[in-house]
C-alpha atoms as a PDB file:
ATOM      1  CA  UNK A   1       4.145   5.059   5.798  1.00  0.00           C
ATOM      2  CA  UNK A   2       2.543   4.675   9.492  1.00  0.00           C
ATOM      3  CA  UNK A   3       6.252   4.064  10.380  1.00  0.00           C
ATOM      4  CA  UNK A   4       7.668   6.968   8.784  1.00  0.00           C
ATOM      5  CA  UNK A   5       4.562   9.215   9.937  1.00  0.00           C
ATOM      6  CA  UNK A   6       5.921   8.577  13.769  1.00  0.00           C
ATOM      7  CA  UNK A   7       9.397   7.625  13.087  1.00  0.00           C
ATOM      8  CA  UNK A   8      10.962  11.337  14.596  1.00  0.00           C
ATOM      9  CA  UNK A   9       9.201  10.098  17.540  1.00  0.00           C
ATOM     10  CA  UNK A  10      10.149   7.586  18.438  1.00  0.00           C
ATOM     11  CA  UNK A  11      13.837   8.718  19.008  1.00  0.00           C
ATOM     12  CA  UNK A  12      13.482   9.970  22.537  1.00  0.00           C
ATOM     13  CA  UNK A  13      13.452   8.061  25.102  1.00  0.00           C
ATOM     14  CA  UNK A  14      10.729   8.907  27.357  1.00  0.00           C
ATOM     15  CA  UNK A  15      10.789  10.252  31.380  1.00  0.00           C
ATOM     16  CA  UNK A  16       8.930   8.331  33.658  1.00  0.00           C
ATOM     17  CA  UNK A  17       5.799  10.187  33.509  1.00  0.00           C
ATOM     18  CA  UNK A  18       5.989   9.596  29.937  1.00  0.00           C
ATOM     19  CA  UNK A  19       6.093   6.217  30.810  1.00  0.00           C
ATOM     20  CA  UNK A  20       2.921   6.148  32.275  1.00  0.00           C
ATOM     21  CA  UNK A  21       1.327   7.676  29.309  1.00  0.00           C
ATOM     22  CA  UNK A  22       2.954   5.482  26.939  1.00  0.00           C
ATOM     23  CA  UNK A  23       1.253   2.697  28.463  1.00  0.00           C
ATOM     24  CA  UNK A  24      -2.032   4.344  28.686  1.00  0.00           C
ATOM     25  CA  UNK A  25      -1.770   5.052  25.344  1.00  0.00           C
ATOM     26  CA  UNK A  26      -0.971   1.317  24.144  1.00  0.00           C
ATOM     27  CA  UNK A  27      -4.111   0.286  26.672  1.00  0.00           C
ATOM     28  CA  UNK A  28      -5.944   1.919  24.332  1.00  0.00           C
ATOM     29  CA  UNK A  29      -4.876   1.081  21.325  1.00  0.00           C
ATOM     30  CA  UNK A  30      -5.297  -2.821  22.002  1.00  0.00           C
ATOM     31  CA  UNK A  31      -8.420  -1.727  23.110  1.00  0.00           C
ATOM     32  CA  UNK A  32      -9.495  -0.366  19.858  1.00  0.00           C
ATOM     33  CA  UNK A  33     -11.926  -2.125  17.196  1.00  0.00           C
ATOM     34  CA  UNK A  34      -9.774  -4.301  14.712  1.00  0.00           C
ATOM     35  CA  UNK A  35      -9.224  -2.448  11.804  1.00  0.00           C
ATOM     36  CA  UNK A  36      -9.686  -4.191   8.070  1.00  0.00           C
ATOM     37  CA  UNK A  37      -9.732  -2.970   4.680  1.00  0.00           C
ATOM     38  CA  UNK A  38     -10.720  -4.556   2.039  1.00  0.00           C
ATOM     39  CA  UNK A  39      -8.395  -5.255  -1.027  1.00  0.00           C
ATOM     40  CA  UNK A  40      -9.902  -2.649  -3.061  1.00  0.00           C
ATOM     41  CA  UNK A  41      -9.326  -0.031  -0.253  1.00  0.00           C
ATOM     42  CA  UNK A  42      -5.603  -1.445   0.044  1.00  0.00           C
ATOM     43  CA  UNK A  43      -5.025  -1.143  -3.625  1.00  0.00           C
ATOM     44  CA  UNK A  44      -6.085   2.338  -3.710  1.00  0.00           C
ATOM     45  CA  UNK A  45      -4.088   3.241  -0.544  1.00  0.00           C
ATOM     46  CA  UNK A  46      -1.157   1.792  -2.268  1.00  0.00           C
ATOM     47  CA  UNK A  47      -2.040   3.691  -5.220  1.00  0.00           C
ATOM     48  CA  UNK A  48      -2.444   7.126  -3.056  1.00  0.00           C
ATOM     49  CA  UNK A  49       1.253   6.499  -1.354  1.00  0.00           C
ATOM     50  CA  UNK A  50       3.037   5.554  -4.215  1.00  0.00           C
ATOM     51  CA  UNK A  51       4.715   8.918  -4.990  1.00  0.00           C
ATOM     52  CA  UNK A  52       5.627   9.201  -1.524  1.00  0.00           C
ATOM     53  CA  UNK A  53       9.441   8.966  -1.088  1.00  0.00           C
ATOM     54  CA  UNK A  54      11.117   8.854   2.247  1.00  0.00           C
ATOM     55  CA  UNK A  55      12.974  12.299   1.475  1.00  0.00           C
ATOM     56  CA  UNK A  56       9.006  13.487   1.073  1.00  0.00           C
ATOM     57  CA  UNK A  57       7.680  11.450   3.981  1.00  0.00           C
ATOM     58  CA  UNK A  58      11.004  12.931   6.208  1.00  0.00           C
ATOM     59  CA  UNK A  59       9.962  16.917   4.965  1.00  0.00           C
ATOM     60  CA  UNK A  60       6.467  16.402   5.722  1.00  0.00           C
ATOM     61  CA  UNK A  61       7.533  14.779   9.230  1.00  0.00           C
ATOM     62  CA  UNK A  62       9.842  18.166   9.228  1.00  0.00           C
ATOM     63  CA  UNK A  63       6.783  20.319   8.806  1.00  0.00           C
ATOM     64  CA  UNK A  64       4.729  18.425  11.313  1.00  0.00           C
ATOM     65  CA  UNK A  65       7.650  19.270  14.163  1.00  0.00           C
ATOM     66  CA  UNK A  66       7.760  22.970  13.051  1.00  0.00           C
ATOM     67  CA  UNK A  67       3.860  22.787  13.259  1.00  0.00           C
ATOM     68  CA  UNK A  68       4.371  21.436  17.127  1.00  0.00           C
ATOM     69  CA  UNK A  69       7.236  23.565  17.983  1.00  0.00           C
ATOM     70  CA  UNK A  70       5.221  26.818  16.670  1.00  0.00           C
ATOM     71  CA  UNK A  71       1.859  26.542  16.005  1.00  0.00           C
ATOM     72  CA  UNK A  72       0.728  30.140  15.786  1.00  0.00           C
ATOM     73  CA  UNK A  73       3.122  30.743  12.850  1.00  0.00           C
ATOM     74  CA  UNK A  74       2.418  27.295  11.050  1.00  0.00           C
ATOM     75  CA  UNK A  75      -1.127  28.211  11.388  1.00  0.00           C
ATOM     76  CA  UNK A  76      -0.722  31.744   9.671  1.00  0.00           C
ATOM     77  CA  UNK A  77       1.921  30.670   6.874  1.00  0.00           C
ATOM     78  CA  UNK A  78      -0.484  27.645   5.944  1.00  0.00           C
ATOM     79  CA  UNK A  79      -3.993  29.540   6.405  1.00  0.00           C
ATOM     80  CA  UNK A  80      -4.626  29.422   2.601  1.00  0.00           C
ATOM     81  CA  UNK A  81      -3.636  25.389   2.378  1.00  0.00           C
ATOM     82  CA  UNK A  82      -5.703  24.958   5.697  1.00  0.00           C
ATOM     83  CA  UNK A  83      -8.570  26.825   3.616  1.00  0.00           C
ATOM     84  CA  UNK A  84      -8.090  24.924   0.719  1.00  0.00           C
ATOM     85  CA  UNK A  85      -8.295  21.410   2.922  1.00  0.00           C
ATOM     86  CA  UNK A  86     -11.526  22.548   4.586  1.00  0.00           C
ATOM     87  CA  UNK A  87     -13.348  23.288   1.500  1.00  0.00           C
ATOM     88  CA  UNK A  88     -12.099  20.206  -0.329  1.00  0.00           C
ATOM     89  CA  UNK A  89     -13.161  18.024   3.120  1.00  0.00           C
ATOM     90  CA  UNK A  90     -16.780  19.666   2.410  1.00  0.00           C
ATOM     91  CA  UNK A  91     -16.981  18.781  -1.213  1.00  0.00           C
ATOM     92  CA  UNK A  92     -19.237  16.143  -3.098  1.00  0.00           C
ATOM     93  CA  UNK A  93     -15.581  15.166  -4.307  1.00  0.00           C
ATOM     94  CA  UNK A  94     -14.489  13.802  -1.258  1.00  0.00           C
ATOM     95  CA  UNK A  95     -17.482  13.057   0.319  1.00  0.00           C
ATOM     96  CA  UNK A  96     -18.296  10.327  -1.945  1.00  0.00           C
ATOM     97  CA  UNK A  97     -14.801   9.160  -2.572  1.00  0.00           C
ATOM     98  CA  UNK A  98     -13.166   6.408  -1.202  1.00  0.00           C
ATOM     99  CA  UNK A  99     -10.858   7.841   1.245  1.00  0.00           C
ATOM    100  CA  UNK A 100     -13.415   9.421   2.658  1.00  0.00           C
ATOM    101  CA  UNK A 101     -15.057   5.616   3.462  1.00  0.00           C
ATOM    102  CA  UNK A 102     -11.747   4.297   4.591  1.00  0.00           C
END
């Protein structure tokens, strides 16, 4: 899924100030703590994804480029989903549930 998240990325090739900022970026990313679940968390993870499909994980990758291309009008065509998100973020539900620990 982390693959298909950046995949329509990864097509370009970059300029040379992109360069640069490609290897900042990887700096940090070695630089980052090692991260471990557990085999509970992966199970549940694997659980969560399963109904993903790559035509869903290539629309949602669609959405995220429309999103970058025009924010102002992803922002007001989503506004009650973004609403919804935020309360459910603020909920006992997912406060106390394990994605939320991940």
């Amino acid at each position: 899924m982390l693959f298909a998240a950046y995949q329509p990325f990864l097509n370009e090739p970059l300029e040379n100030d992109g360069k640069d900022s490609f290897y900042k970026y990887i700096a940090y990313l070695d630089r980052l703590p090692s991260f471990e679940l557990t085999e509970e968390e992966i199970k549940y993870i694997e659980k969560m994804s399963s109904p993903f499909d790559m035509k869903t994980l290539k629309d949602i990758n669609q959405a995220k480029l429309d999103a970058i291309e025009s924010p102002e009008n992803w922002m007001k065509d989503n506004e009650d989903a973004i609403s919804s998100y935020e309360s459910y973020k603020n909920s006992e539900e997912y406060q106390n549930s394990m994605m939320k620990q991940i």
